[in-house]
Protein backbone atom coordinates (compact mmCIF):
# COMPACT_ATOMS: atom_id res chain seq x y z
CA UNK A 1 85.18 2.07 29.34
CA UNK A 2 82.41 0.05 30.56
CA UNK A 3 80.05 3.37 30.99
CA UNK A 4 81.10 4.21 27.04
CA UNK A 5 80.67 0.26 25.82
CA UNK A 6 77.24 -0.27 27.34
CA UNK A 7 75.26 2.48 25.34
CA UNK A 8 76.23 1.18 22.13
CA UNK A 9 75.45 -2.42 23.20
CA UNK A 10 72.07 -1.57 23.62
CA UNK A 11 71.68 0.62 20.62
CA UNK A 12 73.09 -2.56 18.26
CA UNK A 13 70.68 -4.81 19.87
CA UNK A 14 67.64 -2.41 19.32
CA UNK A 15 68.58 -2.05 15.62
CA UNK A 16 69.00 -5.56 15.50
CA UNK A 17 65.05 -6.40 17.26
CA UNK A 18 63.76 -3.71 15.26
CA UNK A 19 65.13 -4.93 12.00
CA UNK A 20 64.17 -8.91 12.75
CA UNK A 21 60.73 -7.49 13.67
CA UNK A 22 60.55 -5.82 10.28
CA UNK A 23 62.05 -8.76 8.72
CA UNK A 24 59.13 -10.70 10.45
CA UNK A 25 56.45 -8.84 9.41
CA UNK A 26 57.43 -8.80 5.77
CA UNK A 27 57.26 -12.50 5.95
CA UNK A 28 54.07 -12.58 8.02
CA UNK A 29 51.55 -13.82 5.70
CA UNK A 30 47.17 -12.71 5.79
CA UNK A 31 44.93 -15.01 7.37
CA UNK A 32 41.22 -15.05 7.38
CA UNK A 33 39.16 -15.58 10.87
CA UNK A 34 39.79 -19.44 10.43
CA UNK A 35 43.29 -18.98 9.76
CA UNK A 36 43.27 -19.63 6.12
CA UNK A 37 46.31 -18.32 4.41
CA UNK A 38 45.23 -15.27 1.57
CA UNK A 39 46.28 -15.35 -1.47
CA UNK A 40 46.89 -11.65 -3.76
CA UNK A 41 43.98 -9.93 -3.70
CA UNK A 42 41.90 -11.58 -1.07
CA UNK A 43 41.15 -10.18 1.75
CA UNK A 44 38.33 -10.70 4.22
CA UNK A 45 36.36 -8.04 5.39
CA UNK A 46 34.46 -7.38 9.34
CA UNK A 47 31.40 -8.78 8.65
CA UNK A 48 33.22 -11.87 7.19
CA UNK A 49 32.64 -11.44 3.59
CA UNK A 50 35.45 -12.42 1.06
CA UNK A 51 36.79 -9.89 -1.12
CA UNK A 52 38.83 -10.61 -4.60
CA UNK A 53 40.71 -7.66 -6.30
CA UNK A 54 42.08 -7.98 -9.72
CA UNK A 55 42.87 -5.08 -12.10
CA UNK A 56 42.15 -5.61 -15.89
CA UNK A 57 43.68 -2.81 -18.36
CA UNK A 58 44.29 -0.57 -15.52
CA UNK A 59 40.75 -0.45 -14.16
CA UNK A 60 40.71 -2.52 -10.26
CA UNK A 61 37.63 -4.94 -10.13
CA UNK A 62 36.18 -6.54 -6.99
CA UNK A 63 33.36 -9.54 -6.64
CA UNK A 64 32.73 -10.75 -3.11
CA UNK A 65 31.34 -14.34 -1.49
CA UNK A 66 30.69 -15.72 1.84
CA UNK A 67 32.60 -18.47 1.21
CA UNK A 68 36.30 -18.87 0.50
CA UNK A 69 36.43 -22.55 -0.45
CA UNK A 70 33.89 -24.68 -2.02
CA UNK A 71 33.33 -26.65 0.73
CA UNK A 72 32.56 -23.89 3.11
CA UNK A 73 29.82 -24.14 5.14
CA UNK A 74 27.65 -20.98 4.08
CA UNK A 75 26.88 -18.48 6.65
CA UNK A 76 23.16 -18.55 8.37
CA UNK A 77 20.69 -16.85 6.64
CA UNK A 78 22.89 -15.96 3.38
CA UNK A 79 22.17 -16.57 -0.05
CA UNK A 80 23.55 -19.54 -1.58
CA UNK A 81 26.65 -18.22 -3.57
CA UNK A 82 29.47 -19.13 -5.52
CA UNK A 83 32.99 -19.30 -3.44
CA UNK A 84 35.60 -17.18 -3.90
CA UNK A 85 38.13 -19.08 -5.03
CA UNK A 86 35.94 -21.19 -8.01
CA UNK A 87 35.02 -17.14 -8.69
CA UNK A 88 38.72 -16.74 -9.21
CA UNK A 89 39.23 -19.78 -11.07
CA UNK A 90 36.57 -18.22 -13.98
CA UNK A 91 38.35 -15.08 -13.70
CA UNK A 92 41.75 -16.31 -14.29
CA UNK A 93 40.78 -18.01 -17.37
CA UNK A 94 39.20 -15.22 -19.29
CA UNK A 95 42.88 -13.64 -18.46
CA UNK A 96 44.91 -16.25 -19.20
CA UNK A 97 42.48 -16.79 -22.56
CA UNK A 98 43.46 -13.05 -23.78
CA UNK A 99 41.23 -13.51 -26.29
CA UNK A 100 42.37 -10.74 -28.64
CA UNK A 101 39.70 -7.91 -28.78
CA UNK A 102 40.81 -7.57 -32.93
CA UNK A 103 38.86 -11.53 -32.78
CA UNK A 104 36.47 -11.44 -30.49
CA UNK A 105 33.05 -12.06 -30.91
CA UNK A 106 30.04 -11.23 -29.89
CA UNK A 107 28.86 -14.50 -28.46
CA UNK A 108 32.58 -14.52 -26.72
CA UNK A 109 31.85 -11.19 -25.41
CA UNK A 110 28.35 -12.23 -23.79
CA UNK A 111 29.09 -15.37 -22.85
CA UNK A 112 32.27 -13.76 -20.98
CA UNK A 113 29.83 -11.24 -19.36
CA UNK A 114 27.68 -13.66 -18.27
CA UNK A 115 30.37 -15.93 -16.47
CA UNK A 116 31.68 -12.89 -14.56
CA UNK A 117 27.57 -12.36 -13.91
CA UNK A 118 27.14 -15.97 -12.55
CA UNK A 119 27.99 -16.00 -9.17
CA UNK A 120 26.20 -12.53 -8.17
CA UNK A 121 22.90 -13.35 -9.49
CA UNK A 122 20.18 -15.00 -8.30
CA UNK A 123 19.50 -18.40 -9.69
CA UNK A 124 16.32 -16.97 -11.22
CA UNK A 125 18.43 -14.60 -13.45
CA UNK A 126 21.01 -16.70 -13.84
CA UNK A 127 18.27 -18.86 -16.15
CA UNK A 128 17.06 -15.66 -17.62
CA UNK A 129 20.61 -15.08 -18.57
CA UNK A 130 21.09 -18.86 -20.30
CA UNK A 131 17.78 -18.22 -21.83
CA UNK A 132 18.40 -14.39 -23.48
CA UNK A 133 22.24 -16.10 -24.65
CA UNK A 134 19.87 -18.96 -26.59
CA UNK A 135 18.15 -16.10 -27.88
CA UNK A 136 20.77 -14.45 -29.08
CA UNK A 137 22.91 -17.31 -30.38
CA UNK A 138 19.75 -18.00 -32.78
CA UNK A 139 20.87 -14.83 -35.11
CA UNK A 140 24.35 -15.86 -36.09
CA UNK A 141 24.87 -13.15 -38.33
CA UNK A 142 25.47 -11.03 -35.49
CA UNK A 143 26.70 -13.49 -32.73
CA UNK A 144 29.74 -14.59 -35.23
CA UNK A 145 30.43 -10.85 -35.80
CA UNK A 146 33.68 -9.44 -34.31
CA UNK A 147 32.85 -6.61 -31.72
CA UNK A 148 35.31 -4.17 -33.17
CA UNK A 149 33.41 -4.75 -36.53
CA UNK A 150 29.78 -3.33 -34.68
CA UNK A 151 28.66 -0.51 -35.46
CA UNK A 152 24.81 1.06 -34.29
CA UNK A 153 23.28 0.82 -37.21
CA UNK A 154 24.54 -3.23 -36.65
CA UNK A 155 22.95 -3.27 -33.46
CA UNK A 156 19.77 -1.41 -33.77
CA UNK A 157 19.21 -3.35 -37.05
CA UNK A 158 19.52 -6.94 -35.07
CA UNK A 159 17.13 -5.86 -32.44
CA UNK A 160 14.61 -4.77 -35.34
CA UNK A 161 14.49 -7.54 -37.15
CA UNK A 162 14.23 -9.74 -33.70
CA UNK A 163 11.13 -7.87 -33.49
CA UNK A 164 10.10 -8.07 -36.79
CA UNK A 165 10.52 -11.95 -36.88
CA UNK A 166 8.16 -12.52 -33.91
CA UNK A 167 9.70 -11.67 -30.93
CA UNK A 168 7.89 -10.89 -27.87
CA UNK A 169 9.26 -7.62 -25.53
CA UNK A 170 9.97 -9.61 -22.52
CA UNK A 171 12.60 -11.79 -24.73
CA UNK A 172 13.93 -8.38 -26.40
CA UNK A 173 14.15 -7.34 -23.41
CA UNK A 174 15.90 -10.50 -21.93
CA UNK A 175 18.34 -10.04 -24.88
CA UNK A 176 18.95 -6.50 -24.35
CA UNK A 177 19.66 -7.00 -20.26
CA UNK A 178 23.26 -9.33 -21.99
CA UNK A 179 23.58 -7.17 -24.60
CA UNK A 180 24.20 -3.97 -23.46
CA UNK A 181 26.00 -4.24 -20.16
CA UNK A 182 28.35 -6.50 -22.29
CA UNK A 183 29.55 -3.85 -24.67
CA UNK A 184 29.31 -1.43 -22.41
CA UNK A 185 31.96 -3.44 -20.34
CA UNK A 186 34.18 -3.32 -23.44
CA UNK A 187 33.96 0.21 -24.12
CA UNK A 188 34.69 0.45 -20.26
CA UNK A 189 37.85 -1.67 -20.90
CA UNK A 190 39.01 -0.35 -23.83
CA UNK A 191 38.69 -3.11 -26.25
CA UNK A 192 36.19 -1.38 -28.13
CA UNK A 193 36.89 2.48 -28.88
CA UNK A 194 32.64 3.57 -29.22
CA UNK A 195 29.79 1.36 -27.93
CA UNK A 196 27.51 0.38 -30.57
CA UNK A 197 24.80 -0.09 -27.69
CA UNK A 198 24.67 3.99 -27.27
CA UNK A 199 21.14 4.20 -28.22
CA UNK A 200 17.63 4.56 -26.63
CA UNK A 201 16.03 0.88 -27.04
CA UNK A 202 12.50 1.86 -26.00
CA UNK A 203 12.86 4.77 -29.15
CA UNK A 204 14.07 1.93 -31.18
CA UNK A 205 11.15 -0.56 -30.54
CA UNK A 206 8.34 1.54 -30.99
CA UNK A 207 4.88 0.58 -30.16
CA UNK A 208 5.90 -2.07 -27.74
CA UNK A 209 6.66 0.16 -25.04
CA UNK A 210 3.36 1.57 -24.23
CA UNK A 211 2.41 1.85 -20.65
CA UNK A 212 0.39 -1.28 -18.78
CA UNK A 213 -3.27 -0.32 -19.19
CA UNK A 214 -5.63 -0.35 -16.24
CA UNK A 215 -8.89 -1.13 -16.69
CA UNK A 216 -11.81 0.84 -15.42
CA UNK A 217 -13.96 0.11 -12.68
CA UNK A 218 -16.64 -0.99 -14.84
CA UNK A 219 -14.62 -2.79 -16.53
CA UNK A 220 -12.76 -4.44 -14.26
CA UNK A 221 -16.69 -6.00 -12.77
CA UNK A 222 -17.89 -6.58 -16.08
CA UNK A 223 -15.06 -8.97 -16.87
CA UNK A 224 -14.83 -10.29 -13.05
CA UNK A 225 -19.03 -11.36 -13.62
CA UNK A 226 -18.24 -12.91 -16.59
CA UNK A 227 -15.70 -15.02 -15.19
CA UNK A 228 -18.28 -15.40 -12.17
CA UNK A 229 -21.11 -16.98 -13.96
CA UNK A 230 -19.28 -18.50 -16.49
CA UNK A 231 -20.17 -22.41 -15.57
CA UNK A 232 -16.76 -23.71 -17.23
CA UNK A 233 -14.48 -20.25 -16.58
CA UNK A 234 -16.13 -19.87 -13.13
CA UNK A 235 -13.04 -21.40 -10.93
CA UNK A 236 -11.07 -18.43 -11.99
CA UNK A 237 -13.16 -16.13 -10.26
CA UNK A 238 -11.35 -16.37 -7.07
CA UNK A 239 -7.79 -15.91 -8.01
CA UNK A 240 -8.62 -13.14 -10.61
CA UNK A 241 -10.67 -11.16 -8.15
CA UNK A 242 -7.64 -11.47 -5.39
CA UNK A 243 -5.27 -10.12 -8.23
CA UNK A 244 -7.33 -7.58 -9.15
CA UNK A 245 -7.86 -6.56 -5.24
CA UNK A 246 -3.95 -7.14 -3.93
CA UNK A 247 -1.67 -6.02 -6.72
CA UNK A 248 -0.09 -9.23 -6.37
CA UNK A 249 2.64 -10.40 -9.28
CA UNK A 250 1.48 -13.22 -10.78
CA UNK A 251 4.71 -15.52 -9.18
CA UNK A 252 3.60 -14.19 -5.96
CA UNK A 253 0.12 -15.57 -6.47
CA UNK A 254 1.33 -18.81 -7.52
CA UNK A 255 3.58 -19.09 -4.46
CA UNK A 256 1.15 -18.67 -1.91
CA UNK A 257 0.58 -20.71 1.04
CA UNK A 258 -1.11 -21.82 3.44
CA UNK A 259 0.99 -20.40 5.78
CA UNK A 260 1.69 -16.90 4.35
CA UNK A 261 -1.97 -16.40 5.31
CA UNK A 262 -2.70 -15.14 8.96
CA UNK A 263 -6.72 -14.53 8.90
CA UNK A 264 -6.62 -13.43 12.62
CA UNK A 265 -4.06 -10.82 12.28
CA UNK A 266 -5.70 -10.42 8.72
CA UNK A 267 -2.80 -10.43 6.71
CA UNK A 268 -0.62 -11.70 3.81
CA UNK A 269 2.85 -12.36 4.01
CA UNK A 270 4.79 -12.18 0.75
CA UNK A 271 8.34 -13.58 1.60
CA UNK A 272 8.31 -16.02 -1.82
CA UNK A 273 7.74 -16.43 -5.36
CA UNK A 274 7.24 -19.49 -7.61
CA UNK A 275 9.24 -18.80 -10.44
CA UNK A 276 9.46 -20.94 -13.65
CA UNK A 277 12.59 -21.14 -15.61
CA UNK A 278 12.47 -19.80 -18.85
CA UNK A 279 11.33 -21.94 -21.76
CA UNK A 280 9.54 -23.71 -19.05
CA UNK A 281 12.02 -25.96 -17.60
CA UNK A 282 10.72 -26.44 -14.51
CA UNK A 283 9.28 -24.77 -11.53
CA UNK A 284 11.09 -23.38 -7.98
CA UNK A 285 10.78 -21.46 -5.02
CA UNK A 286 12.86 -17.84 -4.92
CA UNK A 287 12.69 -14.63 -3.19
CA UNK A 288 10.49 -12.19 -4.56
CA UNK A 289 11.56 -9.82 -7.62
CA UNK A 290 13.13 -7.31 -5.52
CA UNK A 291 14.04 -6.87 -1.73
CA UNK A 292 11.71 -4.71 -1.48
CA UNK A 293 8.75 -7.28 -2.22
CA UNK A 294 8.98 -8.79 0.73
CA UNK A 295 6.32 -7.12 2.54
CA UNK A 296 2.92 -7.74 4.97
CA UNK A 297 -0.17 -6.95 2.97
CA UNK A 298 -3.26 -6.22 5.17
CA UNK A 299 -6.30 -8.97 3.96
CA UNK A 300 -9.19 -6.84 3.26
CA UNK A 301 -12.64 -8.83 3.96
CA UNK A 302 -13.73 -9.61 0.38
CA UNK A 303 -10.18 -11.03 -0.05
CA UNK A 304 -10.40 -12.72 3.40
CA UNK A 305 -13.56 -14.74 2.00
CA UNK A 306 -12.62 -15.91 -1.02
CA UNK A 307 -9.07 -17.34 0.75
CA UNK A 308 -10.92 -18.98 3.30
CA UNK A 309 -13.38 -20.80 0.67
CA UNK A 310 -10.24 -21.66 -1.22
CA UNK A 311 -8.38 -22.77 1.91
CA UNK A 312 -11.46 -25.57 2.64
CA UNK A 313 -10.42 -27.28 -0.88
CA UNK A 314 -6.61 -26.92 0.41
CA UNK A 315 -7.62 -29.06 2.96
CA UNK A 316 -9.31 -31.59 1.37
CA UNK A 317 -6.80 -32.11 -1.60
CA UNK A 318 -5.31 -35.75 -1.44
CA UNK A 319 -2.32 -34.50 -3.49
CA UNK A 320 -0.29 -31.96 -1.71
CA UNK A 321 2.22 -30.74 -4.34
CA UNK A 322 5.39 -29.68 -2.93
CA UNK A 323 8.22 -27.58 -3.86
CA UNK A 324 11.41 -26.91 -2.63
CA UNK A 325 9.72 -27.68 1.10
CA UNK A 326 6.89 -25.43 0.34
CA UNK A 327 3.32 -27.46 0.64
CA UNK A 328 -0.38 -25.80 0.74
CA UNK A 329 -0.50 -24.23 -2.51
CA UNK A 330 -3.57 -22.71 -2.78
CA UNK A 331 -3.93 -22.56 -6.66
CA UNK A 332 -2.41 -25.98 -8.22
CA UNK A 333 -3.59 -27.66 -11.74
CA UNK A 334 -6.50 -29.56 -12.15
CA UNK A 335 -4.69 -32.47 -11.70
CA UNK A 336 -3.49 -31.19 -8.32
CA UNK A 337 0.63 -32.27 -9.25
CA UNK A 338 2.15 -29.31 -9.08
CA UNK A 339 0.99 -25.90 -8.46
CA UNK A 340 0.03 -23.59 -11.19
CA UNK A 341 2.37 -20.85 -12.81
CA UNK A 342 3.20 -18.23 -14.60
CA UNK A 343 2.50 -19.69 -18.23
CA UNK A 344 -0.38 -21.64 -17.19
CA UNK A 345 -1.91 -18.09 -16.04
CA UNK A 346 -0.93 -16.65 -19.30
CA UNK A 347 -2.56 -19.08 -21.02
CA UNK A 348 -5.85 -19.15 -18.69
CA UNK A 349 -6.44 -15.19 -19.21
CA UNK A 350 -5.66 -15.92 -23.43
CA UNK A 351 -8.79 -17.88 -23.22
CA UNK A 352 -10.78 -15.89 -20.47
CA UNK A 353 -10.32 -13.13 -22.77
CA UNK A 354 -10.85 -14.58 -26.17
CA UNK A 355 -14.51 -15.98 -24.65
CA UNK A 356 -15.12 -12.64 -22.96
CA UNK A 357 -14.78 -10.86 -26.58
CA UNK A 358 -17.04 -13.09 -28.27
CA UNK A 359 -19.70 -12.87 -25.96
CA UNK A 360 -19.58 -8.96 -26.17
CA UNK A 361 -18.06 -7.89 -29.32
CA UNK A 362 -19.10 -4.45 -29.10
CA UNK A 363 -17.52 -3.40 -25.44
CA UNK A 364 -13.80 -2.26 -25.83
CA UNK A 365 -11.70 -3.61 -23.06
CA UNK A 366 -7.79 -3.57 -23.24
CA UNK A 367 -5.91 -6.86 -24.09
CA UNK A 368 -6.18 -8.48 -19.83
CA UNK A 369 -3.11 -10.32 -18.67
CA UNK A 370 -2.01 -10.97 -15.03
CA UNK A 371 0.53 -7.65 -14.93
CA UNK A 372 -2.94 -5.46 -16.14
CA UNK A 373 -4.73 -6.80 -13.15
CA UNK A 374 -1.91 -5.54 -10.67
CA UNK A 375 -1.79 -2.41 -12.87
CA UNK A 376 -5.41 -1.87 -12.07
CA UNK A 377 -5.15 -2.11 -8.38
CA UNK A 378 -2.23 0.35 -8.49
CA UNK A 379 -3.96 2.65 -10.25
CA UNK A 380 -7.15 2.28 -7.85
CA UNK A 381 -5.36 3.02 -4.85
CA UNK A 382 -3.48 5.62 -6.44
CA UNK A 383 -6.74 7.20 -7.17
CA UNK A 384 -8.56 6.56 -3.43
CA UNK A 385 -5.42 8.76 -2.49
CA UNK A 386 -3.22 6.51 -1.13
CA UNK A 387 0.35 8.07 -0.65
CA UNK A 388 3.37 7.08 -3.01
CA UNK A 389 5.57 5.67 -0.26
CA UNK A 390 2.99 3.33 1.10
CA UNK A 391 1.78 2.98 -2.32
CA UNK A 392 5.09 1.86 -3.11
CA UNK A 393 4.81 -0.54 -0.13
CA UNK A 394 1.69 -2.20 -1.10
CA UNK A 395 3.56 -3.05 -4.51
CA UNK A 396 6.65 -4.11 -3.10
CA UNK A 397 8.18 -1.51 -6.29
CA UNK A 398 11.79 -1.36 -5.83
CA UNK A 399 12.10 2.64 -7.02
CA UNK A 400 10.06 5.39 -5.60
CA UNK A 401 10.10 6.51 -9.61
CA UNK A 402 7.93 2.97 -10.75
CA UNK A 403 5.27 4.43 -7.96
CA UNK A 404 5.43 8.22 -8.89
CA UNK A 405 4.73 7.96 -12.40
CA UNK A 406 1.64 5.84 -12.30
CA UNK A 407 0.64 7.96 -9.41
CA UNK A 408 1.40 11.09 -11.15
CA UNK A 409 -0.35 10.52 -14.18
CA UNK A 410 -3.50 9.16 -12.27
CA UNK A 411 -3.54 12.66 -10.25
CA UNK A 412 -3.00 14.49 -13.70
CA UNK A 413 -5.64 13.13 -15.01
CA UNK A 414 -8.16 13.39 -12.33
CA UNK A 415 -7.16 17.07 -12.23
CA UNK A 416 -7.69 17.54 -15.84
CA UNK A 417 -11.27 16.20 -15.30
CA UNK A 418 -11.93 18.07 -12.46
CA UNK A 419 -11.17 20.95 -14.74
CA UNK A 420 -13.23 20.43 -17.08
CA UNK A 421 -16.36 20.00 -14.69
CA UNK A 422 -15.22 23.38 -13.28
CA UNK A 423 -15.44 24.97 -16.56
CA UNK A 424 -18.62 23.08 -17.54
CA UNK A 425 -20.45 23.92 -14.20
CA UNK A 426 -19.74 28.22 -14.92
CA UNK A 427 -20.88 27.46 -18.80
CA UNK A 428 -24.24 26.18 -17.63
């Protein structure tokens, strides 16, 4: 009896552990790696990341943060970013809202985009974004309309007569970068059944699409001796001539530092921009345009020179503007407050140019802004034969294609002419 009893003991009591064990682990809730409890859709992944899944009409969406809570402590060396859970929060209310696609507007739409948008930006286009939405909201007539009520003609018409009325590209452009993602989201979720947005915008704003122009070589010197013995204009030599000879974007320039100068390894360091805040706010420090722009330019020795004569008046400034920690500014206002920026440069090469005109009235020249300057370098080095990938380097471009097609069309061209000698040469 006691040999037949004991087997089935044992079995009971294994299907009893291996039942309380399942039990268990049913109730066995997800922690993260400080032994936070998860809730739905959270999980956190191996290189510590936090990671929220929702589905919205059948379609799973994911956004990620470093932090979980607002009061995390964020991670060494990670950009500042919105936690999870206020991420969530946001998320939950444009749910809960079920705004009703039949109503919806397109300000509701945008503005909903650009919440979702917030907290994977950086802060620089997170202002861009505020800005392009105070753009927008400036033509009711279209921002009241109901989405479902859009059709192209709608759209293209809006974006023509934003032109029309005085708008510049960068803020159609700004306008179009909330625009267009936003209904394309729609269409995506199926509250809109054709996006109205399903259009070429650069064959829609003719005319202010045309490439960057680069100036000649003799045109580039005529303009830079102008500036040079100019006895009002002639403190714009320097940091013209070092645009003109670096590629550098204009924010780059006006970031520069002391420090991002090493003259004995003879290079530049770009690892910041200074950025100003659309509408002109105010002015900050942020990463450059793209990860690729952080890069080590080599300091050629006409360069070299003129940052060593400007780093002499560095040193001598009283006022030592600072921003966001960075000091040493090597191009501030004459005032010496703050460092100079973006619009001040705009401004500076408005009246560079206008003066340059009327002093020689019969030399063409294209229109000169900052951008033209590090279009003109490009195009130079392009030209000395400098290869796209390192090419692409120097301008800290984020996309091979950005390099290839100025590089491209410089080579075409230089072909073409070398054509035509050919033929010219066997003619004569």
């Amino acid at each position: 009896m006691k040999s037949c009893s004991m087997p089935f003991f044992i079995l009971k009591m294994i299907r009893v552990m291996i039942y309380m064990k399942n039990d268990n682990t049913k109730n066995v809730k997800r922690k993260d790696k400080k032994g936070r409890v998860l809730r739905t859709g959270e999980t956190q992944q191996p290189d510590g990341r936090y990671r929220y899944s929702y589905t919205v009409n059948g379609k799973q969406k994911s956004f990620y943060s470093w932090r979980l809570e607002k009061t995390d402590r964020l991670p060494t060396g990670k950009r500042e970013c919105v936690s999870l859970r206020e991420q969530e929060l946001e998320i939950q209310k444009l749910i809960n809202a079920n705004v009703n696609a039949n109503n919806m507007t397109v300000e509701q739409l945008v503005e909903n985009y650009l919440k979702i948008r917030k907290s994977s930006v950086k802060r620089s286009t997170a202002k861009n974004h505020k800005y392009a939405l105070k753009l927008l909201k400036k033509n009711p007539a279209f921002c009241k309309k109901k989405i479902v009520d859009i059709q192209i003609t709608d759209a293209k018409n809006f974006f023509i007569d934003f032109a029309e009325n005085g708008a510049t590209y960068s803020n159609l452009l700004m306008v179009k970068g909330i625009v267009f993602p936003a209904f394309r989201n729609a269409y995506e979720d199926r509250l809109i059944m054709t996006n109205p947005m399903a259009f070429s915008f650069s064959k829609l704003i003719k005319g202010t699409l045309g490439e960057t122009p680069s100036l000649t070589e003799e045109q580039m010197n005529k303009f830079l001796d102008f500036i040079k013995n100019d006895s009002l204009l002639g403190r714009y030599y320097s940091p013209i001539y070092i645009l003109f000879h670096t590629g550098l974007r204009i924010s780059e320039l006006c970031g520069l530092v002391l420090q991002d100068v090493d003259f004995r390894k003879k290079t530049i360091t770009i690892s910041h921009q200074l950025v100003t805040a659309p509408g002109g706010s105010d002015d900050y420090i942020d990463t450059p345009k793209t990860e690729r722009g952080k890069r080590v330019l080599p300091l050629t020795d006409d360069v070299a020179d003129h940052l060593k004569a400007l780093q002499v008046l560095v040193m001598k400034r009283r006022i030592q503007p600072v921003v966001e920690g960075y000091s040493g500014f090597f191009f501030v206002t004459k005032n010496g407050k703050r460092p100079t920026n973006g619009s001040d440069w705009s401004s500076i090469f408005k009246n560079l140019e206008h003066k340059f005109r009327k002093q020689n009235p019969d030399y063409e020249i294209p229109h000169i802004t900052p951008h033209v300057c590090r279009h003109t370098y490009c195009t130079n080095m392009a030209r000395a034969g400098v290869q796209p990938k390192v090419l692409q380097y120097l301008m800290g471009h984020a996309d091979i294609e950005t390099t290839l097609r100025i590089y491209t069309h410089v080579h075409d061209e230089q072909e073409v002419r070398e054509a035509v000698e050919k033929a010219t040469e066997k003619a004569n």
